[in-house]
PDB file of N, CA and C in Angstrom:
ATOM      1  N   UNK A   1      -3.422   2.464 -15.948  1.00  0.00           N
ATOM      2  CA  UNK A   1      -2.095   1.899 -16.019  1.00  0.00           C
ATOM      3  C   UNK A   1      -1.298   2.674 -17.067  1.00  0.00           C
ATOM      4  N   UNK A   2      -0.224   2.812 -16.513  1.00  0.00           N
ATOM      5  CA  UNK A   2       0.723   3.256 -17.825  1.00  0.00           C
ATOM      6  C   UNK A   2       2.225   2.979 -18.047  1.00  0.00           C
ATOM      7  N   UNK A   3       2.911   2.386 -18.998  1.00  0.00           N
ATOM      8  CA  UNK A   3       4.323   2.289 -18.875  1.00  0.00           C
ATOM      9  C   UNK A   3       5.248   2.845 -18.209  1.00  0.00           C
ATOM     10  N   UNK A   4       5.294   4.171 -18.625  1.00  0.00           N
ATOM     11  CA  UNK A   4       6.605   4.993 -17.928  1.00  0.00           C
ATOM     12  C   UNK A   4       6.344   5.497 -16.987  1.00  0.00           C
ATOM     13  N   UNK A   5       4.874   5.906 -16.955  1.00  0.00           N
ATOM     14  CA  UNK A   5       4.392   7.563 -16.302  1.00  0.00           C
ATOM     15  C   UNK A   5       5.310   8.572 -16.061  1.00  0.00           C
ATOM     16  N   UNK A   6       5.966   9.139 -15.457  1.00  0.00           N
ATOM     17  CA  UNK A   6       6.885  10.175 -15.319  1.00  0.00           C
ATOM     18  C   UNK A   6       8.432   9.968 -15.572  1.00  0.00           C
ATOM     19  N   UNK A   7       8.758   8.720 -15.773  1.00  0.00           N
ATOM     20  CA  UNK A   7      10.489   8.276 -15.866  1.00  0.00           C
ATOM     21  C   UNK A   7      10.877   8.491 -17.247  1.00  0.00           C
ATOM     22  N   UNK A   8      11.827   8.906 -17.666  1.00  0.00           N
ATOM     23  CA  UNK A   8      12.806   8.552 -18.770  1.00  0.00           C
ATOM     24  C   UNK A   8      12.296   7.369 -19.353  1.00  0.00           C
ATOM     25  N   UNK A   9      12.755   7.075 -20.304  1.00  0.00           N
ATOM     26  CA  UNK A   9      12.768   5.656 -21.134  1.00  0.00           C
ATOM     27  C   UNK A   9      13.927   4.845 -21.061  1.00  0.00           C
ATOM     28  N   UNK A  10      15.431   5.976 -20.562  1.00  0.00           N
ATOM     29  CA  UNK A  10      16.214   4.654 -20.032  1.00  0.00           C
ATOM     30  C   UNK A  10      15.954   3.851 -18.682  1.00  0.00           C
ATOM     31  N   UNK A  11      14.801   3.838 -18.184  1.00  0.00           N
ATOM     32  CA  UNK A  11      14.733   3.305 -16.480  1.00  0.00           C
ATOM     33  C   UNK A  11      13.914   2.192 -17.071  1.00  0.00           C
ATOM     34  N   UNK A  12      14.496   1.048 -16.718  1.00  0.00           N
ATOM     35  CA  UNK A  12      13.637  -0.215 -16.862  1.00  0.00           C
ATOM     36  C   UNK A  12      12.374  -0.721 -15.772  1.00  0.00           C
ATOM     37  N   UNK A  13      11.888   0.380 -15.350  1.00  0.00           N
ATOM     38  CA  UNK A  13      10.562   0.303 -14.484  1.00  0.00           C
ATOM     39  C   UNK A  13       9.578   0.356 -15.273  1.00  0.00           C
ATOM     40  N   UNK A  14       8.501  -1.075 -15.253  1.00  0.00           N
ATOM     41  CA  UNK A  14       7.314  -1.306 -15.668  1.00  0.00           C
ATOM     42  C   UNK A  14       6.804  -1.973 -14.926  1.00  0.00           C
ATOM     43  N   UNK A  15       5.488  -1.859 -15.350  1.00  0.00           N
ATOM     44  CA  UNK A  15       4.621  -1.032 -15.441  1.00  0.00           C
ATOM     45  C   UNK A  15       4.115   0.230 -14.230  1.00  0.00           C
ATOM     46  N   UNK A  16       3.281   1.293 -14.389  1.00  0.00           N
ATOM     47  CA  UNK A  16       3.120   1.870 -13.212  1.00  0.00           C
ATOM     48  C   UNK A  16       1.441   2.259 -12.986  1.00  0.00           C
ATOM     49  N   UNK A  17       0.960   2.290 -11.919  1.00  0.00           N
ATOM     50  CA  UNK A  17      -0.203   2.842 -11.920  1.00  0.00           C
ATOM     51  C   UNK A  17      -0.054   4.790 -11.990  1.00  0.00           C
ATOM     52  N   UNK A  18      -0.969   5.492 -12.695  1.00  0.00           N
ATOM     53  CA  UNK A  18      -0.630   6.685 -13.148  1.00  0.00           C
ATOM     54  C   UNK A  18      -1.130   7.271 -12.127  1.00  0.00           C
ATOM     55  N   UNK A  19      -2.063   7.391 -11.938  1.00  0.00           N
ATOM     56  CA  UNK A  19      -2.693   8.373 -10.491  1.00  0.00           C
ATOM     57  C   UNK A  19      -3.522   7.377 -10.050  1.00  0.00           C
ATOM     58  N   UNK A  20      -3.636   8.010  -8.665  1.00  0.00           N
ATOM     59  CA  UNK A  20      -4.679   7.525  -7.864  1.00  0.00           C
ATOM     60  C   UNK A  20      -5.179   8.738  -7.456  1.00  0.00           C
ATOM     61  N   UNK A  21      -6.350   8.954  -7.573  1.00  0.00           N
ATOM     62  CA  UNK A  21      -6.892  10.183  -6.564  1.00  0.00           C
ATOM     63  C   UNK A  21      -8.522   9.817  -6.441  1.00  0.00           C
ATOM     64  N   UNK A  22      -8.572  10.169  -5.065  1.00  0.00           N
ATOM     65  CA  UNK A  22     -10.135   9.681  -4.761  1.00  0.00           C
ATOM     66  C   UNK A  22     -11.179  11.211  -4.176  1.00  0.00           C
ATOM     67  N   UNK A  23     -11.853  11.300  -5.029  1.00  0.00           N
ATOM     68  CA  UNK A  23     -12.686  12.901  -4.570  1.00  0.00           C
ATOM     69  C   UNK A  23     -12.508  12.660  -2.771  1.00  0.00           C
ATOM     70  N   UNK A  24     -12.794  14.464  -2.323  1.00  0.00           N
ATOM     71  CA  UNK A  24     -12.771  14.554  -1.006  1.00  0.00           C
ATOM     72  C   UNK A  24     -13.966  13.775  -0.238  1.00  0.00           C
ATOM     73  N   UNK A  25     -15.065  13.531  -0.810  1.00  0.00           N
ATOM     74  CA  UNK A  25     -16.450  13.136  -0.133  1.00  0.00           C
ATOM     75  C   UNK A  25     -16.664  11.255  -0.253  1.00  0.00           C
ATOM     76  N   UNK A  26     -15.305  11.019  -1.218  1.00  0.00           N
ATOM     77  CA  UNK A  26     -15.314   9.844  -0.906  1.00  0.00           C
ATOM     78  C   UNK A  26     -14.655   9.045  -0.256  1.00  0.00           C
ATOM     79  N   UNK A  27     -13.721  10.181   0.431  1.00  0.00           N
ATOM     80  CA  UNK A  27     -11.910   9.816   0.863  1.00  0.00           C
ATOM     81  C   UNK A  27     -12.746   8.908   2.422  1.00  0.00           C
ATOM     82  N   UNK A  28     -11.695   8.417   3.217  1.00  0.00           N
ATOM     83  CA  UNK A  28     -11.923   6.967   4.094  1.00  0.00           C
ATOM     84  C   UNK A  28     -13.049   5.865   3.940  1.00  0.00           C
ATOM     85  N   UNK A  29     -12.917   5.572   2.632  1.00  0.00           N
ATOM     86  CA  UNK A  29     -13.803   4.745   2.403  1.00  0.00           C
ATOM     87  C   UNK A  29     -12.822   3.321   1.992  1.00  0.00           C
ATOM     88  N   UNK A  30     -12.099   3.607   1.871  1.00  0.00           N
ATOM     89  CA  UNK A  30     -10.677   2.624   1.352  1.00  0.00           C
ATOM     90  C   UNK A  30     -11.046   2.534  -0.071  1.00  0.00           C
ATOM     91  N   UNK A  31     -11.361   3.566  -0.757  1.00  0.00           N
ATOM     92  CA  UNK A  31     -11.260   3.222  -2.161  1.00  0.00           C
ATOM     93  C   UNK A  31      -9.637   3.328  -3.145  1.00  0.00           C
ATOM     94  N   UNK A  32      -9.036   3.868  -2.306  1.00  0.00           N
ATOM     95  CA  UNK A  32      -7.535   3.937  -2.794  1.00  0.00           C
ATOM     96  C   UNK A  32      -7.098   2.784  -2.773  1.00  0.00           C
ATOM     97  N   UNK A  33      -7.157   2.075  -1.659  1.00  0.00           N
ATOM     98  CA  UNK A  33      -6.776   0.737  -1.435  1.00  0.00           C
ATOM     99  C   UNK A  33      -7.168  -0.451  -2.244  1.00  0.00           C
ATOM    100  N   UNK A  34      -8.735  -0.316  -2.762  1.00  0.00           N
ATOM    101  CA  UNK A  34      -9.320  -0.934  -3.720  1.00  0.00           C
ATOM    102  C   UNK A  34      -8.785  -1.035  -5.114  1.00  0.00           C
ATOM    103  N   UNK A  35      -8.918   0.520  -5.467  1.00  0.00           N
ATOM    104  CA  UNK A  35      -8.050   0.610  -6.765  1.00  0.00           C
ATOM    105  C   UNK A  35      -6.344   0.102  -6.664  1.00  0.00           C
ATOM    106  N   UNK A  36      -5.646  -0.048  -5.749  1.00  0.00           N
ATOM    107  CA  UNK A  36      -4.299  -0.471  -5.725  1.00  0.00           C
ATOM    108  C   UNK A  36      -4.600  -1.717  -6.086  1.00  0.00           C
ATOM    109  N   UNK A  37      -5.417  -2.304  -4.954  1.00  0.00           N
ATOM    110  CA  UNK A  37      -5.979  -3.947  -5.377  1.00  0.00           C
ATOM    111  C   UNK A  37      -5.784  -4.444  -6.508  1.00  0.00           C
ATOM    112  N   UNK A  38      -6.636  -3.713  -7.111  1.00  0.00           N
ATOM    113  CA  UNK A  38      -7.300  -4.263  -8.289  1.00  0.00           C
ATOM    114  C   UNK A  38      -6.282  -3.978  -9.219  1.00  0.00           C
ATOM    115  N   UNK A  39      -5.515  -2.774  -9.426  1.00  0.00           N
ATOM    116  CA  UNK A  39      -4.219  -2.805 -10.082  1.00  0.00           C
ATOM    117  C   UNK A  39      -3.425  -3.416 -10.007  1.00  0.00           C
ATOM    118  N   UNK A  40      -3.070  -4.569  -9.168  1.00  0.00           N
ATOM    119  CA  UNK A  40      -1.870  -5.201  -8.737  1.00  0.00           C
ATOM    120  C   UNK A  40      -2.538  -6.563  -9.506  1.00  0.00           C
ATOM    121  N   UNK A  41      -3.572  -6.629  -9.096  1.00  0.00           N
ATOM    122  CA  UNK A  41      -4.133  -8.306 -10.003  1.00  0.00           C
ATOM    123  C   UNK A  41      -3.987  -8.300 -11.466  1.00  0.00           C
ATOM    124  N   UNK A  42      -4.693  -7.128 -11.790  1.00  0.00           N
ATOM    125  CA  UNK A  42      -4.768  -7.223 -13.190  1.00  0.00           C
ATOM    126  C   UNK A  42      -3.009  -6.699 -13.729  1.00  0.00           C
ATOM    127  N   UNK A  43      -2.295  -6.507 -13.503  1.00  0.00           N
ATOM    128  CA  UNK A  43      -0.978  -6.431 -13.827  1.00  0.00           C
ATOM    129  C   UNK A  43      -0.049  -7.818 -13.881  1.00  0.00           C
ATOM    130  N   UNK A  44      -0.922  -8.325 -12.426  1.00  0.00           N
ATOM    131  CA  UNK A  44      -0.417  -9.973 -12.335  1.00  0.00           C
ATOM    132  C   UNK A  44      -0.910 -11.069 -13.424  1.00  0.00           C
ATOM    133  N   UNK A  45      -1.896 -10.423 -13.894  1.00  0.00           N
ATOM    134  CA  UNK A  45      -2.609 -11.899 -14.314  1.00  0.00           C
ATOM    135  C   UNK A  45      -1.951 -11.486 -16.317  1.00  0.00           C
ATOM    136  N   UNK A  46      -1.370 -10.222 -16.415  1.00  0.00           N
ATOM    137  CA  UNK A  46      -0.188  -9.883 -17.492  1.00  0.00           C
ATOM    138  C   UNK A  46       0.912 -10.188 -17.891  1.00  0.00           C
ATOM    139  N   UNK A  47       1.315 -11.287 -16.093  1.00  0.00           N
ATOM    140  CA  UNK A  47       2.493 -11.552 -16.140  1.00  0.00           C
ATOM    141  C   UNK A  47       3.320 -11.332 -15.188  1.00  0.00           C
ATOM    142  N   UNK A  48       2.948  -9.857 -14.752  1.00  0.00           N
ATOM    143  CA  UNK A  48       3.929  -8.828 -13.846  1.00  0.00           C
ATOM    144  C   UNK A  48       4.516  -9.376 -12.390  1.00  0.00           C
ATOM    145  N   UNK A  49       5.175  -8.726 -11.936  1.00  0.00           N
ATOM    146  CA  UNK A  49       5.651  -9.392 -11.004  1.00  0.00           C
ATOM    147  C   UNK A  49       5.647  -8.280  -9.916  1.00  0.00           C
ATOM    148  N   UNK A  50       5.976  -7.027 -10.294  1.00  0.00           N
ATOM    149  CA  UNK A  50       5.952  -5.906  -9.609  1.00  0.00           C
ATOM    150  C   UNK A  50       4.751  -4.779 -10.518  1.00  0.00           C
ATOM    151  N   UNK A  51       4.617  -3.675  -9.431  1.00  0.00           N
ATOM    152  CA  UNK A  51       4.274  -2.624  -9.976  1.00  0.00           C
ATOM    153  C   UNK A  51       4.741  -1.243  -9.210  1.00  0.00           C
ATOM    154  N   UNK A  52       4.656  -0.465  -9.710  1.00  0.00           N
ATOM    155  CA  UNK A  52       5.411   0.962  -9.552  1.00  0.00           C
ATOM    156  C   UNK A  52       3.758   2.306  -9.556  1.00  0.00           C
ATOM    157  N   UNK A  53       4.836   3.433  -8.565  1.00  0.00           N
ATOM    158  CA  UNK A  53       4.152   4.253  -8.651  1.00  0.00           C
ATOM    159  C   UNK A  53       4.900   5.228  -8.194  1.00  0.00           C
ATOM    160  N   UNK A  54       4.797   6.473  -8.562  1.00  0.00           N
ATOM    161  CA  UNK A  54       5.583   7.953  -8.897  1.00  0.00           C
ATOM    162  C   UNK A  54       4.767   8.759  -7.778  1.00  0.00           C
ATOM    163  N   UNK A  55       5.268   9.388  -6.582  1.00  0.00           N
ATOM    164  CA  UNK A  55       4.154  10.354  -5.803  1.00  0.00           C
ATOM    165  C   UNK A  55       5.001  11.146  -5.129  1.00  0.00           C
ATOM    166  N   UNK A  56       5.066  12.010  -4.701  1.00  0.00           N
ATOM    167  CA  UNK A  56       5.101  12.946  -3.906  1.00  0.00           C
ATOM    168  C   UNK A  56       4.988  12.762  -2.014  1.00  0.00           C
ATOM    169  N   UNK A  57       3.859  11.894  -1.719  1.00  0.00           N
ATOM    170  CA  UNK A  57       3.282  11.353  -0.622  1.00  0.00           C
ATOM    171  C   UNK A  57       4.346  10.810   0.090  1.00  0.00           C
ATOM    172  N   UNK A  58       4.221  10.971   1.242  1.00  0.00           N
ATOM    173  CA  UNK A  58       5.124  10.158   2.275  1.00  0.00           C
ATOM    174  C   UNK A  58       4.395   9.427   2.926  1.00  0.00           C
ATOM    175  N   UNK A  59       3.961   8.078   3.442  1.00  0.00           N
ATOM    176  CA  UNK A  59       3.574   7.712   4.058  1.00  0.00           C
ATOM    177  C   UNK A  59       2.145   6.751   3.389  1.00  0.00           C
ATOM    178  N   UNK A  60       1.820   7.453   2.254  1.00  0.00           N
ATOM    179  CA  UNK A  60       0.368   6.861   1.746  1.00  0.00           C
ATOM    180  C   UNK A  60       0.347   5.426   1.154  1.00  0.00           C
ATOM    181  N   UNK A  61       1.410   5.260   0.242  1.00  0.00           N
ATOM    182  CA  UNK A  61       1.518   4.229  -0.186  1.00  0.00           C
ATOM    183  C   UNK A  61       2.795   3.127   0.767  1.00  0.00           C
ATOM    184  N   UNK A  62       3.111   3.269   0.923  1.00  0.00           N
ATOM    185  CA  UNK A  62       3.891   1.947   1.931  1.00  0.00           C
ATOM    186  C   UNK A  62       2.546   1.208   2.707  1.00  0.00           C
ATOM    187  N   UNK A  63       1.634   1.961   3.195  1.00  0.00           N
ATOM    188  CA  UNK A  63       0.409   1.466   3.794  1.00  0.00           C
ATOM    189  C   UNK A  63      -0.422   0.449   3.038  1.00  0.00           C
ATOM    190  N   UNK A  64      -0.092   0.698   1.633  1.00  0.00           N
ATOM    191  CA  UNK A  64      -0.688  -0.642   0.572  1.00  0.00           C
ATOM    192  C   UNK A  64       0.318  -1.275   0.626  1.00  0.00           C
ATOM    193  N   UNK A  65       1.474  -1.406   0.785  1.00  0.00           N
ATOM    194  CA  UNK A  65       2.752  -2.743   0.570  1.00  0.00           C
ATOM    195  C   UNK A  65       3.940  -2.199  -0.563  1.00  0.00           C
ATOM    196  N   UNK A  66       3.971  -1.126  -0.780  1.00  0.00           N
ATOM    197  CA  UNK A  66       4.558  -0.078  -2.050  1.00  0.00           C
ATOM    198  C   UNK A  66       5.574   0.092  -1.135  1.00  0.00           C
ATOM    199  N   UNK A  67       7.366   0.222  -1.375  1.00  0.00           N
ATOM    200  CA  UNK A  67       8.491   0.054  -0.703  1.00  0.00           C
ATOM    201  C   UNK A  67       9.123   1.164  -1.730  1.00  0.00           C
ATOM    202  N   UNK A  68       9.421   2.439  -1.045  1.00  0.00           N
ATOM    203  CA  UNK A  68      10.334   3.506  -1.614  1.00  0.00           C
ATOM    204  C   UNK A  68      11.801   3.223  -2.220  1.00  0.00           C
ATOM    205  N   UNK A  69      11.782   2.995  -3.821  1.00  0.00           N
ATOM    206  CA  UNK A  69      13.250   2.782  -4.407  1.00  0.00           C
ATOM    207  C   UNK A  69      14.026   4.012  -4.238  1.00  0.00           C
ATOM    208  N   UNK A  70      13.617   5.604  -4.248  1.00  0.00           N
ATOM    209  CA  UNK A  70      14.167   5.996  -4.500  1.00  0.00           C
ATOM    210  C   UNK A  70      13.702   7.419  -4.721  1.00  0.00           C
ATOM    211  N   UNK A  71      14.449   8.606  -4.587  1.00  0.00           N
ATOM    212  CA  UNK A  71      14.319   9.719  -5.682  1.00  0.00           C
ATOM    213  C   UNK A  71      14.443   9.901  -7.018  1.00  0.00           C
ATOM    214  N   UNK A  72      13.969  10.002  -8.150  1.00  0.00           N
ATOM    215  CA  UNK A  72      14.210  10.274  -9.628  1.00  0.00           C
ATOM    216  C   UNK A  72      13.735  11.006 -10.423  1.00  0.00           C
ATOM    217  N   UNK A  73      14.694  11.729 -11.471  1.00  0.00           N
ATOM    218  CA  UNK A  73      14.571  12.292 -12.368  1.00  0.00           C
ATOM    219  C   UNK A  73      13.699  12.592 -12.816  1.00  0.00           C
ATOM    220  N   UNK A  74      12.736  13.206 -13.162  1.00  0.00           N
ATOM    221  CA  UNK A  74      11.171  12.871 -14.071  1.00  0.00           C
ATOM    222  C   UNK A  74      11.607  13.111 -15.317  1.00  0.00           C
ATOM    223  N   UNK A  75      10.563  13.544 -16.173  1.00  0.00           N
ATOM    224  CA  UNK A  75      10.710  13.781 -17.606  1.00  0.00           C
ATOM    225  C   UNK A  75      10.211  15.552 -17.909  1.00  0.00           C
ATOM    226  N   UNK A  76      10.313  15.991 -16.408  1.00  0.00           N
ATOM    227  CA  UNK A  76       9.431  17.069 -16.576  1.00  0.00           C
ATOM    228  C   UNK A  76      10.781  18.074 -16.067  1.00  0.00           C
ATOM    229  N   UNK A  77      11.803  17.450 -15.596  1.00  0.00           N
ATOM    230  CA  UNK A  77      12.837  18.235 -14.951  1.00  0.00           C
ATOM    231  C   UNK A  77      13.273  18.505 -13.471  1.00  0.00           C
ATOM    232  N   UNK A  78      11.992  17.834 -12.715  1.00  0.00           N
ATOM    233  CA  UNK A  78      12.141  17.696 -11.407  1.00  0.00           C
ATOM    234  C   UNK A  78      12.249  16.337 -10.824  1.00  0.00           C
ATOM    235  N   UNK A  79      12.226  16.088  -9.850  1.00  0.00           N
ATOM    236  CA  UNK A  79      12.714  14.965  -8.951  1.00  0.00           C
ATOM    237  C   UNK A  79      10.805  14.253  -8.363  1.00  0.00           C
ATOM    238  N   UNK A  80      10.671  13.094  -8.002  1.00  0.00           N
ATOM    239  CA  UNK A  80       9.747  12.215  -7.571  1.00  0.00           C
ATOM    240  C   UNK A  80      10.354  11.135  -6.804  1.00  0.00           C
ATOM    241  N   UNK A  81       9.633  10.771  -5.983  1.00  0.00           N
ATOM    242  CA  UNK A  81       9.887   9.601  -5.448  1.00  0.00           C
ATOM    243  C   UNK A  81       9.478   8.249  -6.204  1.00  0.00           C
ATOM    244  N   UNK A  82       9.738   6.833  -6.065  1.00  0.00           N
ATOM    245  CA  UNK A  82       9.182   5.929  -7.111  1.00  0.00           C
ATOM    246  C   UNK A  82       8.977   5.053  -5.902  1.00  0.00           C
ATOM    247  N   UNK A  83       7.775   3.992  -6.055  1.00  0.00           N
ATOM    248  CA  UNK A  83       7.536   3.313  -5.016  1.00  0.00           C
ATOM    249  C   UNK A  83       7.204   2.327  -6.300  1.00  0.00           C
ATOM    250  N   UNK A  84       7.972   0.853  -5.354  1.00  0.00           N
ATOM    251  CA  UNK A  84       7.596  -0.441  -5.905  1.00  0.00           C
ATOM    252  C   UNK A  84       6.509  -1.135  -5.246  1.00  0.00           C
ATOM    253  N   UNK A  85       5.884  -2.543  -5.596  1.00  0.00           N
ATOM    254  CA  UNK A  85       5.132  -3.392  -4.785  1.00  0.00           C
ATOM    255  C   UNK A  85       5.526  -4.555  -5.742  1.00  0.00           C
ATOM    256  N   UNK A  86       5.994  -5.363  -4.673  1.00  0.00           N
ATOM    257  CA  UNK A  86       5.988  -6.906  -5.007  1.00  0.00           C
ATOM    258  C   UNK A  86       4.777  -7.402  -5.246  1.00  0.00           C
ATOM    259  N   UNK A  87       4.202  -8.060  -5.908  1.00  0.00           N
ATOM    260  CA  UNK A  87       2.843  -8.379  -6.391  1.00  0.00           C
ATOM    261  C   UNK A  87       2.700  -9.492  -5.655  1.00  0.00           C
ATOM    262  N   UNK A  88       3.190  -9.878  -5.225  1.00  0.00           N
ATOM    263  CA  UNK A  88       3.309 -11.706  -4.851  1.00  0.00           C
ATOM    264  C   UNK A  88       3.335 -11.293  -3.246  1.00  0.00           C
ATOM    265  N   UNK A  89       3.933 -10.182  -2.637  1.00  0.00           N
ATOM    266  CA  UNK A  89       4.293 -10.304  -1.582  1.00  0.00           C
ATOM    267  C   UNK A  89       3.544  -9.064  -0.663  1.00  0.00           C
ATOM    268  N   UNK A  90       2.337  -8.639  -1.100  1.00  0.00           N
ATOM    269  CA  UNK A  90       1.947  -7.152  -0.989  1.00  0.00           C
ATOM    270  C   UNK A  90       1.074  -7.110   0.087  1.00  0.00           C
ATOM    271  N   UNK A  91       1.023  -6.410   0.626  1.00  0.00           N
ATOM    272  CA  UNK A  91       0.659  -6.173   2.544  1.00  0.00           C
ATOM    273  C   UNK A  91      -1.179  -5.574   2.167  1.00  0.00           C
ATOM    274  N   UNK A  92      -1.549  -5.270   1.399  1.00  0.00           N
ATOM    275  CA  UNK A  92      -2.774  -5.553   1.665  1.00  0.00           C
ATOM    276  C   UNK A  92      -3.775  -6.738   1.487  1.00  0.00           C
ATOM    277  N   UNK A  93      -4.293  -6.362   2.341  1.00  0.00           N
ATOM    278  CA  UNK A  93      -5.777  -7.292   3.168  1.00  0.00           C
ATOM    279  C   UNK A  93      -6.725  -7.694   1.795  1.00  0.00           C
ATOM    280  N   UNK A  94      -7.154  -8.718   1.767  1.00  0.00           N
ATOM    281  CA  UNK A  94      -7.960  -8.699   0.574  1.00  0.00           C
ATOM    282  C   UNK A  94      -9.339  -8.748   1.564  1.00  0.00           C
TER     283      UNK A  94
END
């Protein structure tokens, strides 16, 4: 987990999960999905209401319940996409 991960400090987006990456020999196992899981609870049980994530990916995360806000700024000088998830309202399967 991490506060900003790639945004400015004026963007009031918190919290975010920082990476996800799952080795090649373990990939379709739904462990991505697991770790989203489990990030979304333990963010909830913090308080949270949403959570965020910074990627590149088209298509990967909307498949966990993650809804594209947007293109933005990074801190690095280039542009990212930012994906939200309603915690309360999130499309994966438990």
């Amino acid at each position: 987990m991490a506060e900003k991960d790639e945004l400015p400090e004026e963007y009031p987006f918190s919290p975010f999960i920082g990476f996800v990456f799952v080795s090649e020999q373990y990939r379709g196992k739904r462990l991505s999905e697991r770790i989203i899981r489990e990030a979304a609870a333990y963010v909830s049980t913090l308080g949270y209401q949403k959570l965020y994530i910074m990627s590149g990916e088209t298509g990967l995360y909307e498949k966990y319940g993650f809804v594209k806000l947007g293109e933005y700024e990074t801190i690095y000088g280039d542009t990212d996409q930012l994906f939200v998830m309603n915690i309360g309202q999130t499309l994966i399967n438990p």
